[in-house]
N, C-alpha and C. Protein backbone atom coordinates (compact mmCIF):
# COMPACT_ATOMS: atom_id res chain seq x y z
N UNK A 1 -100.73 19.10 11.00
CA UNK A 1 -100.43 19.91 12.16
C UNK A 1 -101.38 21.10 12.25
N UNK A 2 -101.74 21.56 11.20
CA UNK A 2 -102.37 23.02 11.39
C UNK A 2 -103.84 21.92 11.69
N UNK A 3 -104.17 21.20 11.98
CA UNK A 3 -105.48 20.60 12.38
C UNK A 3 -105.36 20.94 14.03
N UNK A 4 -104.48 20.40 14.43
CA UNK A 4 -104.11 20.23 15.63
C UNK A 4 -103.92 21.09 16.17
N UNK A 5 -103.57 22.41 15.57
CA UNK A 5 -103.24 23.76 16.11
C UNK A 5 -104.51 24.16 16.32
N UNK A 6 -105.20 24.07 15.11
CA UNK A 6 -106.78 25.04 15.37
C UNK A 6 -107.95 24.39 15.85
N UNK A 7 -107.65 23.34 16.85
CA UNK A 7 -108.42 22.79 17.20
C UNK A 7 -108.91 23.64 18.13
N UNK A 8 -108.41 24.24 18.71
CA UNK A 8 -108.79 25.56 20.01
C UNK A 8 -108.19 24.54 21.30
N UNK A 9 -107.64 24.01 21.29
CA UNK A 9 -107.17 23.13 22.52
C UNK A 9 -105.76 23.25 22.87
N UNK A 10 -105.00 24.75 22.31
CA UNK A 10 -103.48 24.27 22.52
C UNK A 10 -103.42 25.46 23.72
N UNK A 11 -102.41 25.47 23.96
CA UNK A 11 -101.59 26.45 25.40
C UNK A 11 -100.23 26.50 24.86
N UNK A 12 -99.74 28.21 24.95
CA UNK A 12 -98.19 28.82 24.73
C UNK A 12 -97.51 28.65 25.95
N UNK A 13 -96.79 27.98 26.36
CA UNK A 13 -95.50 27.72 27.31
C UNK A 13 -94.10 28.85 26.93
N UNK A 14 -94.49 29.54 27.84
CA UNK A 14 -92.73 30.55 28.17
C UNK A 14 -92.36 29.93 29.18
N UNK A 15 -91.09 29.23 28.64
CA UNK A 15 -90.47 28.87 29.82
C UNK A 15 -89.40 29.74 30.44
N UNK A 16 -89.35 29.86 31.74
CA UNK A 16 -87.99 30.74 32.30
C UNK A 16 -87.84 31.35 31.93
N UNK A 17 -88.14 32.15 31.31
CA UNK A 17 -87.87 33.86 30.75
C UNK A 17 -87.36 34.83 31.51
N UNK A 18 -86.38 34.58 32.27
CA UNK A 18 -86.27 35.43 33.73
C UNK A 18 -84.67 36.01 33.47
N UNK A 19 -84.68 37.27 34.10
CA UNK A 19 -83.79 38.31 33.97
C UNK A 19 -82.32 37.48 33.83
N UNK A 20 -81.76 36.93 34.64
CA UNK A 20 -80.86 36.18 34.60
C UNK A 20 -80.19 35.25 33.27
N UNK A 21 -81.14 34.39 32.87
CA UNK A 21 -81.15 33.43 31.89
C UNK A 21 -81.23 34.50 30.78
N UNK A 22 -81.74 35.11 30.31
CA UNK A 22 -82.15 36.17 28.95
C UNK A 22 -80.58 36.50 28.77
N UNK A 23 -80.28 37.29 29.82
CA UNK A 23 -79.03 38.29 29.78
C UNK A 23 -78.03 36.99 29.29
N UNK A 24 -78.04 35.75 29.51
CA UNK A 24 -77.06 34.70 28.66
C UNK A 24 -76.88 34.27 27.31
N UNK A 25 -78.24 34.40 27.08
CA UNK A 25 -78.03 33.54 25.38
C UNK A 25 -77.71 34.41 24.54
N UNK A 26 -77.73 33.44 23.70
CA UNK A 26 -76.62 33.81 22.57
C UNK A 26 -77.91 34.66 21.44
N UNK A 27 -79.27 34.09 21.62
CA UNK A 27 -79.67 35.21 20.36
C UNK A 27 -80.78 36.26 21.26
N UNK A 28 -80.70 36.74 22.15
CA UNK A 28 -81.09 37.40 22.75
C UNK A 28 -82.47 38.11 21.86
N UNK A 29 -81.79 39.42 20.96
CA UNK A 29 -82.65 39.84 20.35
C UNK A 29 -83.78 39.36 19.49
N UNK A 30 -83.43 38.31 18.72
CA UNK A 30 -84.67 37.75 18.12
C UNK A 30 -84.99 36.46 18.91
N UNK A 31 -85.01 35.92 19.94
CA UNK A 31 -85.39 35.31 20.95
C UNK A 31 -86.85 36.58 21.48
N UNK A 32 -86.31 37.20 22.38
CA UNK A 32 -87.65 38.39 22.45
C UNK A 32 -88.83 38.87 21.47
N UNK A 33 -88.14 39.45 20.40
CA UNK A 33 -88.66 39.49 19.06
C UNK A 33 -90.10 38.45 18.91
N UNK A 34 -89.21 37.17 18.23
CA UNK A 34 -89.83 36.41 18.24
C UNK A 34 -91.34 35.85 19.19
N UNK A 35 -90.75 35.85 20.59
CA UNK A 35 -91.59 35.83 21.47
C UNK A 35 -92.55 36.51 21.86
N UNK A 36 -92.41 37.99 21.92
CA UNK A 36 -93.65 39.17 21.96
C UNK A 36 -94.44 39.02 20.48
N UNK A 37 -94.24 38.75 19.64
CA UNK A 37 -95.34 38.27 18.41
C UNK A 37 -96.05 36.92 18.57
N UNK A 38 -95.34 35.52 19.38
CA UNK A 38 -96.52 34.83 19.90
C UNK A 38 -97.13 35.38 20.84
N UNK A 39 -96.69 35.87 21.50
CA UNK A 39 -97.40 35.82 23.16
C UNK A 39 -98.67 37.17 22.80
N UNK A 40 -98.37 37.67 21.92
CA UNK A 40 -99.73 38.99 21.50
C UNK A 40 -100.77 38.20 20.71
N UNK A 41 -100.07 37.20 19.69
CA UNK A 41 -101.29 36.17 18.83
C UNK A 41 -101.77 35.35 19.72
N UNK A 42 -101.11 34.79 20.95
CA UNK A 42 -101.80 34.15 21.62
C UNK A 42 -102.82 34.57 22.19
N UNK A 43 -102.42 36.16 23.01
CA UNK A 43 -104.04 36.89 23.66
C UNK A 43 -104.80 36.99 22.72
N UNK A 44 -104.18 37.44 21.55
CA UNK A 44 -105.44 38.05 20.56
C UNK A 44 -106.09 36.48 20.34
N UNK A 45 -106.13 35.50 20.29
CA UNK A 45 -106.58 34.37 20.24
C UNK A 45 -107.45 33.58 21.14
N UNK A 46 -106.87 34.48 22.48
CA UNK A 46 -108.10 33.91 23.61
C UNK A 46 -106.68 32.20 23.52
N UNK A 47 -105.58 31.94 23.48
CA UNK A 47 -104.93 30.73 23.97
C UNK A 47 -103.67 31.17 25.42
N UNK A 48 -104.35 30.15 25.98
CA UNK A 48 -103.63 30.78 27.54
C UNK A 48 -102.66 30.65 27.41
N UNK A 49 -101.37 31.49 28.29
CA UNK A 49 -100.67 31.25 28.03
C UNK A 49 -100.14 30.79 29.34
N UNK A 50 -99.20 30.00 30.01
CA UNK A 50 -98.02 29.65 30.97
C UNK A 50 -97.26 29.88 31.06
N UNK A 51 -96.85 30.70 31.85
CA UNK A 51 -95.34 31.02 31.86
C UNK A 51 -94.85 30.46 33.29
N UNK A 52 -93.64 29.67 33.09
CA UNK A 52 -92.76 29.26 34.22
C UNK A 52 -91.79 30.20 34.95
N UNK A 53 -91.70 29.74 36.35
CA UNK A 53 -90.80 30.65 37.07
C UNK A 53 -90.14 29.78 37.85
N UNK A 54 -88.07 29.47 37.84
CA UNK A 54 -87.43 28.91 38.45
C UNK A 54 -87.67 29.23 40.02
N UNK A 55 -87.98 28.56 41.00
CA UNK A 55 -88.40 29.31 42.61
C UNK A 55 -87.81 28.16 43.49
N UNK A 56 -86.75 28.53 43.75
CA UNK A 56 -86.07 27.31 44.78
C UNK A 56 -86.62 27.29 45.86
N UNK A 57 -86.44 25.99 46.46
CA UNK A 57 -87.14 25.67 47.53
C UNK A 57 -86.54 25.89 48.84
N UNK A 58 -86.67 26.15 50.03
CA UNK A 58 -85.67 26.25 51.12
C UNK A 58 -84.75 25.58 51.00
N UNK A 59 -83.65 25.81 51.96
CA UNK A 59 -82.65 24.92 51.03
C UNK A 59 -82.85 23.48 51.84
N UNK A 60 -83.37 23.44 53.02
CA UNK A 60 -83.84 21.56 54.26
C UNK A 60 -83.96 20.88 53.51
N UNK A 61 -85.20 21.46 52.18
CA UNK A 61 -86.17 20.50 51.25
C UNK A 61 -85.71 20.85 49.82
N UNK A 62 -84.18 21.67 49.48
CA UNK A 62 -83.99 20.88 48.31
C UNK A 62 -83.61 19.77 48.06
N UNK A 63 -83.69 19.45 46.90
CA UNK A 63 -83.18 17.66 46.55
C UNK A 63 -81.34 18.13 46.29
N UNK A 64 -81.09 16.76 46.66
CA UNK A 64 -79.66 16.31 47.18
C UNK A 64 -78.51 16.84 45.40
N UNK A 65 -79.36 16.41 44.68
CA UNK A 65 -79.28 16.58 43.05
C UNK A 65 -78.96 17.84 43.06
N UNK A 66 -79.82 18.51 43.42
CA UNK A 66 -80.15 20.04 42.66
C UNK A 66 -78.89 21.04 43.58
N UNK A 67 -78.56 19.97 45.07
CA UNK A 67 -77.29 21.19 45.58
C UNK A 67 -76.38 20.38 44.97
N UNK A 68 -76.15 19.56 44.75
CA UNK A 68 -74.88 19.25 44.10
C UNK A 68 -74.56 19.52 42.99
N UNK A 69 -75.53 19.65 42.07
CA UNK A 69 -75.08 20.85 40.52
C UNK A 69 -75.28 22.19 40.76
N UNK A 70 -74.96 22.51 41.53
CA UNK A 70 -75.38 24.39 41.98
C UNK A 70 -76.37 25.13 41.48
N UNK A 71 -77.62 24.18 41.13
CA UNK A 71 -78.71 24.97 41.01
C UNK A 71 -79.66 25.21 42.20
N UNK A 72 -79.70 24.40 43.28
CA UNK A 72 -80.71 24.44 44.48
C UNK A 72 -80.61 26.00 44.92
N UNK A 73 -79.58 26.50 44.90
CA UNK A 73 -80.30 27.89 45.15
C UNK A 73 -79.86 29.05 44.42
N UNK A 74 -79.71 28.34 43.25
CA UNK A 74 -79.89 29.47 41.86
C UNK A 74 -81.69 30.37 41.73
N UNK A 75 -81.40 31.60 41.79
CA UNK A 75 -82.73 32.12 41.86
C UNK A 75 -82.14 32.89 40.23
N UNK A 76 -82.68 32.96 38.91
CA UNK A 76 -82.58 33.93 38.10
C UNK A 76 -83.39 35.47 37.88
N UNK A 77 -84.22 35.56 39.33
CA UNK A 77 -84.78 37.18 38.93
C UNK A 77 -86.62 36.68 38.56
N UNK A 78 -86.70 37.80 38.07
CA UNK A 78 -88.58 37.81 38.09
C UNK A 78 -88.35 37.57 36.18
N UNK A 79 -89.51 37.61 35.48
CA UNK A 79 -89.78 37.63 34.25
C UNK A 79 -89.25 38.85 33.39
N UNK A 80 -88.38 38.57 32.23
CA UNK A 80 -88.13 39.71 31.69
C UNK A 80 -89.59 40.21 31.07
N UNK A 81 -89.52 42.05 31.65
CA UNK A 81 -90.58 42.72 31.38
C UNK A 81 -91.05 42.62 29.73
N UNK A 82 -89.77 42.54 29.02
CA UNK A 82 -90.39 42.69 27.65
C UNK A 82 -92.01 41.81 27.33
N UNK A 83 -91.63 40.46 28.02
CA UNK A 83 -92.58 39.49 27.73
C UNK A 83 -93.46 39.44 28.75
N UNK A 84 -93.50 40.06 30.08
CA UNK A 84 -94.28 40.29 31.13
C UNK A 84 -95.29 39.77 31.53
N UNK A 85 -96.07 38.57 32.07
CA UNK A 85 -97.48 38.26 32.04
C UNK A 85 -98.45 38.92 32.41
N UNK A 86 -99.62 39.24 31.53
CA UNK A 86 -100.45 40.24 31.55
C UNK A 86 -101.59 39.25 32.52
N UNK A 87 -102.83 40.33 33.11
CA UNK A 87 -104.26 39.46 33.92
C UNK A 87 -104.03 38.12 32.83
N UNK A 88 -104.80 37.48 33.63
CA UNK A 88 -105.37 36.03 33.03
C UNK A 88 -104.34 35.52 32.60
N UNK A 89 -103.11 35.52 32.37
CA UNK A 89 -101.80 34.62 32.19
C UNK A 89 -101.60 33.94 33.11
N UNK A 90 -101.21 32.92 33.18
CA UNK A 90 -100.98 31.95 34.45
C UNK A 90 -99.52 31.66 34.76
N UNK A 91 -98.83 32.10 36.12
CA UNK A 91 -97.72 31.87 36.42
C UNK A 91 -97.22 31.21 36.78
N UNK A 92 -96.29 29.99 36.80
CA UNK A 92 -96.44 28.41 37.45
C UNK A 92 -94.68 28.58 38.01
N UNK A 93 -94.75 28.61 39.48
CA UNK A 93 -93.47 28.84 40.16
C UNK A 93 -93.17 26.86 40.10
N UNK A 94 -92.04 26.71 40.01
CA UNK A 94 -91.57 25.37 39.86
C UNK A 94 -90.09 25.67 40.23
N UNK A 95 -89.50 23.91 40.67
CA UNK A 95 -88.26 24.07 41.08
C UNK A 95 -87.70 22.72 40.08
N UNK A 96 -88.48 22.38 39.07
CA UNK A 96 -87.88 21.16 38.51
C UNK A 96 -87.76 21.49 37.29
N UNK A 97 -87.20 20.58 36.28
CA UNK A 97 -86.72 20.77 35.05
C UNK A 97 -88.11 20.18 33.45
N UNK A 98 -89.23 19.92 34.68
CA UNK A 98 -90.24 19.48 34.50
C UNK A 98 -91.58 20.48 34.72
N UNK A 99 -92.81 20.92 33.81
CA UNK A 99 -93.72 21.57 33.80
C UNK A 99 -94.67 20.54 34.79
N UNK A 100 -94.50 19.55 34.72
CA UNK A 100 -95.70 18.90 34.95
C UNK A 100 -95.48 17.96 36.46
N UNK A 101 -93.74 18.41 37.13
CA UNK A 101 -93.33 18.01 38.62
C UNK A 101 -93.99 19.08 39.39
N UNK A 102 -94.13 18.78 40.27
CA UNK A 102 -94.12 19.69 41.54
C UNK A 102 -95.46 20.90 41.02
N UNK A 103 -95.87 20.90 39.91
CA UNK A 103 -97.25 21.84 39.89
C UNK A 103 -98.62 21.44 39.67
N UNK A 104 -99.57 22.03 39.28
CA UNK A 104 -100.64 21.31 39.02
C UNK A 104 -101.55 21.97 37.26
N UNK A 105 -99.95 22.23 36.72
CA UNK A 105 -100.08 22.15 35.20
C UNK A 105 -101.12 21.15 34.51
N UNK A 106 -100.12 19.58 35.25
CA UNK A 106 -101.13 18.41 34.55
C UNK A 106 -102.84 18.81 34.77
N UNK A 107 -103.51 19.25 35.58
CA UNK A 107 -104.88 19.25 36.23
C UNK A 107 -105.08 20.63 35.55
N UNK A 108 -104.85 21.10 35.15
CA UNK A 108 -105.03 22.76 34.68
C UNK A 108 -105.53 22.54 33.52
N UNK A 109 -104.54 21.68 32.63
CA UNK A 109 -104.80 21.63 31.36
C UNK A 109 -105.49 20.98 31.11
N UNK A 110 -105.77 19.51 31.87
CA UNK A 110 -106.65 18.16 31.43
C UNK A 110 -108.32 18.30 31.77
N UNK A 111 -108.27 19.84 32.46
CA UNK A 111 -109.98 20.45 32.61
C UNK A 111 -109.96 21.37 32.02
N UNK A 112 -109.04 22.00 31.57
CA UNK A 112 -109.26 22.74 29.61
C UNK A 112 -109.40 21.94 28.70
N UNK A 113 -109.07 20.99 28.92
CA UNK A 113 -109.11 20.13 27.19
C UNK A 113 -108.02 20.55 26.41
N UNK A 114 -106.87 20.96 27.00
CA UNK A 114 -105.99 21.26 26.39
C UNK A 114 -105.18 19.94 26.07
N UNK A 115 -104.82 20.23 24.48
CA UNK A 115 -103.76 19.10 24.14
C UNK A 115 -102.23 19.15 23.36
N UNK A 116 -102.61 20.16 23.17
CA UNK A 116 -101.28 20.78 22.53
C UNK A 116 -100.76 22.10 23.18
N UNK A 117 -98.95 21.59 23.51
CA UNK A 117 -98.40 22.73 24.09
C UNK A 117 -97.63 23.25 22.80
N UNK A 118 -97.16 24.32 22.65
CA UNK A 118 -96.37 25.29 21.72
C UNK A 118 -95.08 25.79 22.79
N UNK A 119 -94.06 24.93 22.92
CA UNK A 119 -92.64 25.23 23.45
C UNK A 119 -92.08 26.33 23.02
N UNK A 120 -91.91 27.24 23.95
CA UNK A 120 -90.68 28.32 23.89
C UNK A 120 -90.32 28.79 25.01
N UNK A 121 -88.96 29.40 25.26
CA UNK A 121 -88.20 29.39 26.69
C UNK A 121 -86.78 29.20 26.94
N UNK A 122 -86.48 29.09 27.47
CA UNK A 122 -85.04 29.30 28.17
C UNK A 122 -85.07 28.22 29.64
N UNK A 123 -84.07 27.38 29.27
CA UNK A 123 -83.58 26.55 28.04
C UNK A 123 -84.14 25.32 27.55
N UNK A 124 -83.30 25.40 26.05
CA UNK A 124 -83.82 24.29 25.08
C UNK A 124 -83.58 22.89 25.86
N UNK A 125 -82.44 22.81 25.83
CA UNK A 125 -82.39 21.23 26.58
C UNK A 125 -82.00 21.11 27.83
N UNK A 126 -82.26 21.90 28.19
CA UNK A 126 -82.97 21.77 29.71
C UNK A 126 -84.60 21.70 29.74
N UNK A 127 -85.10 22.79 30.65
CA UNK A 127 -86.32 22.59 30.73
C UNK A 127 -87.14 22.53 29.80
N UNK A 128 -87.04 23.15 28.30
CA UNK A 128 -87.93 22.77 27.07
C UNK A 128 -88.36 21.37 27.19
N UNK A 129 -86.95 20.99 26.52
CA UNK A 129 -86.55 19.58 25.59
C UNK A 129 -87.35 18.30 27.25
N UNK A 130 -87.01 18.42 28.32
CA UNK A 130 -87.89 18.17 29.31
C UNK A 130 -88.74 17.87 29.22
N UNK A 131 -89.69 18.93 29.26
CA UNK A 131 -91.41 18.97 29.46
C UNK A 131 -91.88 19.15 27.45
N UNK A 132 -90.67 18.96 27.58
CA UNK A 132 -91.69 18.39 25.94
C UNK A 132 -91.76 16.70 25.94
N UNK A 133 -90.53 16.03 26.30
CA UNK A 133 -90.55 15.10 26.20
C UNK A 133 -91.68 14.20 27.17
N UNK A 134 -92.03 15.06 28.38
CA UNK A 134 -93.05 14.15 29.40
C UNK A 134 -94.07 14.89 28.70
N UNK A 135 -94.19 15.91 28.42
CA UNK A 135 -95.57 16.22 27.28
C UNK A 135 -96.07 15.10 26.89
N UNK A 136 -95.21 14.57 25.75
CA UNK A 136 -95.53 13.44 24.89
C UNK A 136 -95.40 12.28 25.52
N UNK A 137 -94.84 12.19 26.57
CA UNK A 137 -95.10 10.24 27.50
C UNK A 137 -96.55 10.42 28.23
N UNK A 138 -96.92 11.80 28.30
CA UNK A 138 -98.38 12.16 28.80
C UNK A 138 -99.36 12.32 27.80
N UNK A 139 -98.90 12.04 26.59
CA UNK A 139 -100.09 11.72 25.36
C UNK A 139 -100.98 13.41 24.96
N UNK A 140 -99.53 14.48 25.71
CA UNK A 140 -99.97 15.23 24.94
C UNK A 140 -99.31 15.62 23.80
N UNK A 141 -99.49 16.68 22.75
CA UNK A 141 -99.02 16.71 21.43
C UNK A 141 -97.91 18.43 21.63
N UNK A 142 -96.71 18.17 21.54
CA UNK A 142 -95.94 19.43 22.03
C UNK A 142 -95.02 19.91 20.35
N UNK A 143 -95.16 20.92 20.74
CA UNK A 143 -94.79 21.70 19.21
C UNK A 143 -93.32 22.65 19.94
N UNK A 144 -92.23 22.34 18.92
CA UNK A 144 -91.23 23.48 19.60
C UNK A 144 -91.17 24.21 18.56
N UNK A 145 -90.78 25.46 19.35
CA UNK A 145 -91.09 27.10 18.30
C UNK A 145 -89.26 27.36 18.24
N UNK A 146 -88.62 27.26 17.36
CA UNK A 146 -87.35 27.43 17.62
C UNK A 146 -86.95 28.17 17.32
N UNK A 147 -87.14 28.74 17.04
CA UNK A 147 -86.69 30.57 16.97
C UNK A 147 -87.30 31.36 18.07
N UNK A 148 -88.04 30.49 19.32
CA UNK A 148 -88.38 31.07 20.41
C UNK A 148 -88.04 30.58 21.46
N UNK A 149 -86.94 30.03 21.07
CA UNK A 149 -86.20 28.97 22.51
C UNK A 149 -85.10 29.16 22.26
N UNK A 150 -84.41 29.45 23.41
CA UNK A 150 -82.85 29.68 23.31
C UNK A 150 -81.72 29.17 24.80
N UNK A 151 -80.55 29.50 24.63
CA UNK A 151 -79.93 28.98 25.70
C UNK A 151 -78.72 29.52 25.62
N UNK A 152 -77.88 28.97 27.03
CA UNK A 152 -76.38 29.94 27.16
C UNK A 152 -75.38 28.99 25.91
N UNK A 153 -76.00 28.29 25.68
CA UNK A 153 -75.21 27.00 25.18
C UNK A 153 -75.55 26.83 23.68
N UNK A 154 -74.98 27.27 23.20
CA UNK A 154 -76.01 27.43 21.71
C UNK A 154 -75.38 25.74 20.98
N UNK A 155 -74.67 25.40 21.16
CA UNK A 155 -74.29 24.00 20.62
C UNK A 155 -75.11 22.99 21.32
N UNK A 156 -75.50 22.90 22.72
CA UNK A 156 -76.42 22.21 23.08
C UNK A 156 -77.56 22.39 22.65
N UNK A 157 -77.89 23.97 22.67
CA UNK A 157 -79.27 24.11 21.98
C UNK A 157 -79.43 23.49 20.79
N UNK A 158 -78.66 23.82 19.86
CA UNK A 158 -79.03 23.08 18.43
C UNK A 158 -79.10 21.60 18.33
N UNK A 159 -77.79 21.18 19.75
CA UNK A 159 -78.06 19.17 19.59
C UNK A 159 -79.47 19.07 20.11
N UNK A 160 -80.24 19.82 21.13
CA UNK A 160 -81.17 19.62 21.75
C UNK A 160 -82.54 19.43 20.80
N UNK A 161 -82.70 20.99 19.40
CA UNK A 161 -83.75 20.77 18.81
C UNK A 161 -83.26 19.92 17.94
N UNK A 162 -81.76 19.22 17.30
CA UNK A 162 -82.03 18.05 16.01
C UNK A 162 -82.64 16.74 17.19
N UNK A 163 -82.62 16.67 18.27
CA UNK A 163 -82.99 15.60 18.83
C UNK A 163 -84.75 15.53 19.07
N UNK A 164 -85.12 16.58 19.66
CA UNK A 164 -86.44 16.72 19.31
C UNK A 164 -87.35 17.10 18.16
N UNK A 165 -86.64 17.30 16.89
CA UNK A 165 -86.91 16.90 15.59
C UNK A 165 -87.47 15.64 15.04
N UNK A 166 -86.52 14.70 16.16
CA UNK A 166 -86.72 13.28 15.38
C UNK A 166 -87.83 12.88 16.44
N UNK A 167 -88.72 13.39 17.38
CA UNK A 167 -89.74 13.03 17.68
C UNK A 167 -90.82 13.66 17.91
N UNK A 168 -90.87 15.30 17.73
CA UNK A 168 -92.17 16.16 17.74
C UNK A 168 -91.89 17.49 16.99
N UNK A 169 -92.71 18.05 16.42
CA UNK A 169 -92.51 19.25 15.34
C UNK A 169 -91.64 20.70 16.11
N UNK A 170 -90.95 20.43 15.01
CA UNK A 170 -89.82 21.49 15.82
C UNK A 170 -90.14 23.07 14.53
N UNK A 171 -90.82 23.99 14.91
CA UNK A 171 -91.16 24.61 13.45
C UNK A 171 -90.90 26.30 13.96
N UNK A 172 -90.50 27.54 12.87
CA UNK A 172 -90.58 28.73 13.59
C UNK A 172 -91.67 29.60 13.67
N UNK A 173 -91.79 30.27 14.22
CA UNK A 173 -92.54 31.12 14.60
C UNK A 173 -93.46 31.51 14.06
N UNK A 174 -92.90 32.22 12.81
CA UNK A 174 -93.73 32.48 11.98
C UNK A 174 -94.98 31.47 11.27
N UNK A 175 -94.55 29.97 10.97
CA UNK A 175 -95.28 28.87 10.62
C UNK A 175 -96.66 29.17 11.86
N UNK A 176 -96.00 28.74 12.80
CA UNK A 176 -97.12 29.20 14.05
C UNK A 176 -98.24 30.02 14.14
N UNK A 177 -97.40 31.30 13.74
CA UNK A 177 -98.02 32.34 13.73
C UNK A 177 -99.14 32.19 12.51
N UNK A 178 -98.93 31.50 11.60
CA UNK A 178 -99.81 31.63 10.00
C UNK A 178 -101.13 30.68 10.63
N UNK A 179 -100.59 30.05 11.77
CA UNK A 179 -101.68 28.89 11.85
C UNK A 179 -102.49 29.03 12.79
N UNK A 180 -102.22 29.86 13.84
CA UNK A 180 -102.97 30.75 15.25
C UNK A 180 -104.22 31.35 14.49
């Protein structure tokens, strides 16, 4: 793994980090913590970072799905400031549970040469556990940071990372951090 890390080809994913969702989970404080020590190794590294933003769509052209679980016009707020995206961070407004629906993530990264994502965000098995999993049906290589992913649901969260355990490196922060 640390091959794959220092290849210079990976990208940090914050997912949903937004005022709303933060103020829910259950480890709040070292969720942040955690996160402002990648997201500073990442600049200091020159590795871009992505950060996602939930942005519903009018409601004509939401999907039929998304009003019937009461998310179509769930808005959670802007980015919590702690983690804030600085110039040259890239902000990717999305309305799916997917990095790589509705944006042009896939094309961003595949003319970086990027191949490895580093998962962290809000939430684990939701949008993480997601776009990790089409990560890897897209033959890219996705790393979850779990001590940098959290959720309102902390029992789902934990079924979420033993499940993505058993198919892509689920490791904390700090490991990360030794290998940046």
């Amino acid at each position: 793994m640390e091959r794959i890390i220092k290849n210079g080809k990976m990208a940090l994913i914050v997912w949903d980090v937004q005022e709303a969702l933060v103020s829910r989970i259950f480890n709040k404080e070292e969720f942040i913590k955690n996160l402002q020590k990648l997201i500073r190794k990442a600049r200091e590294k020159h590795i871009p970072i992505f950060y996602t933003k939930i942005t519903p769509l009018p409601e004509k052209f939401e999907s039929p799905v998304r009003k019937l679980s009461g998310f179509g016009r769930f808005n959670p707020g802007d980015i919590v400031r702690e983690v804030y995206p600085e110039e040259g961070d890239i902000v990717l407004n999305k309305n799916t549970a997917s990095i790589f629906t509705g944006t042009n993530f896939e094309i961003m990264t595949r003319n970086a040469g990027i191949n490895t994502l580093a998962f962290t965000g809000i939430a684990t098995e939701i949008g993480v556990e997601t776009s990790a999993r089409h990560a890897q049906t897209l033959s890219y290589f996705p790393i979850i940071i779990e001590d940098a992913v959290s959720s309102g649901d902390k029992d789902a969260h934990e079924r979420s990372l033993k499940n993505m355990a058993k198919l892509m490196p689920v490791i904390k922060s700090d490991e990360l951090l030794s290998i940046m």
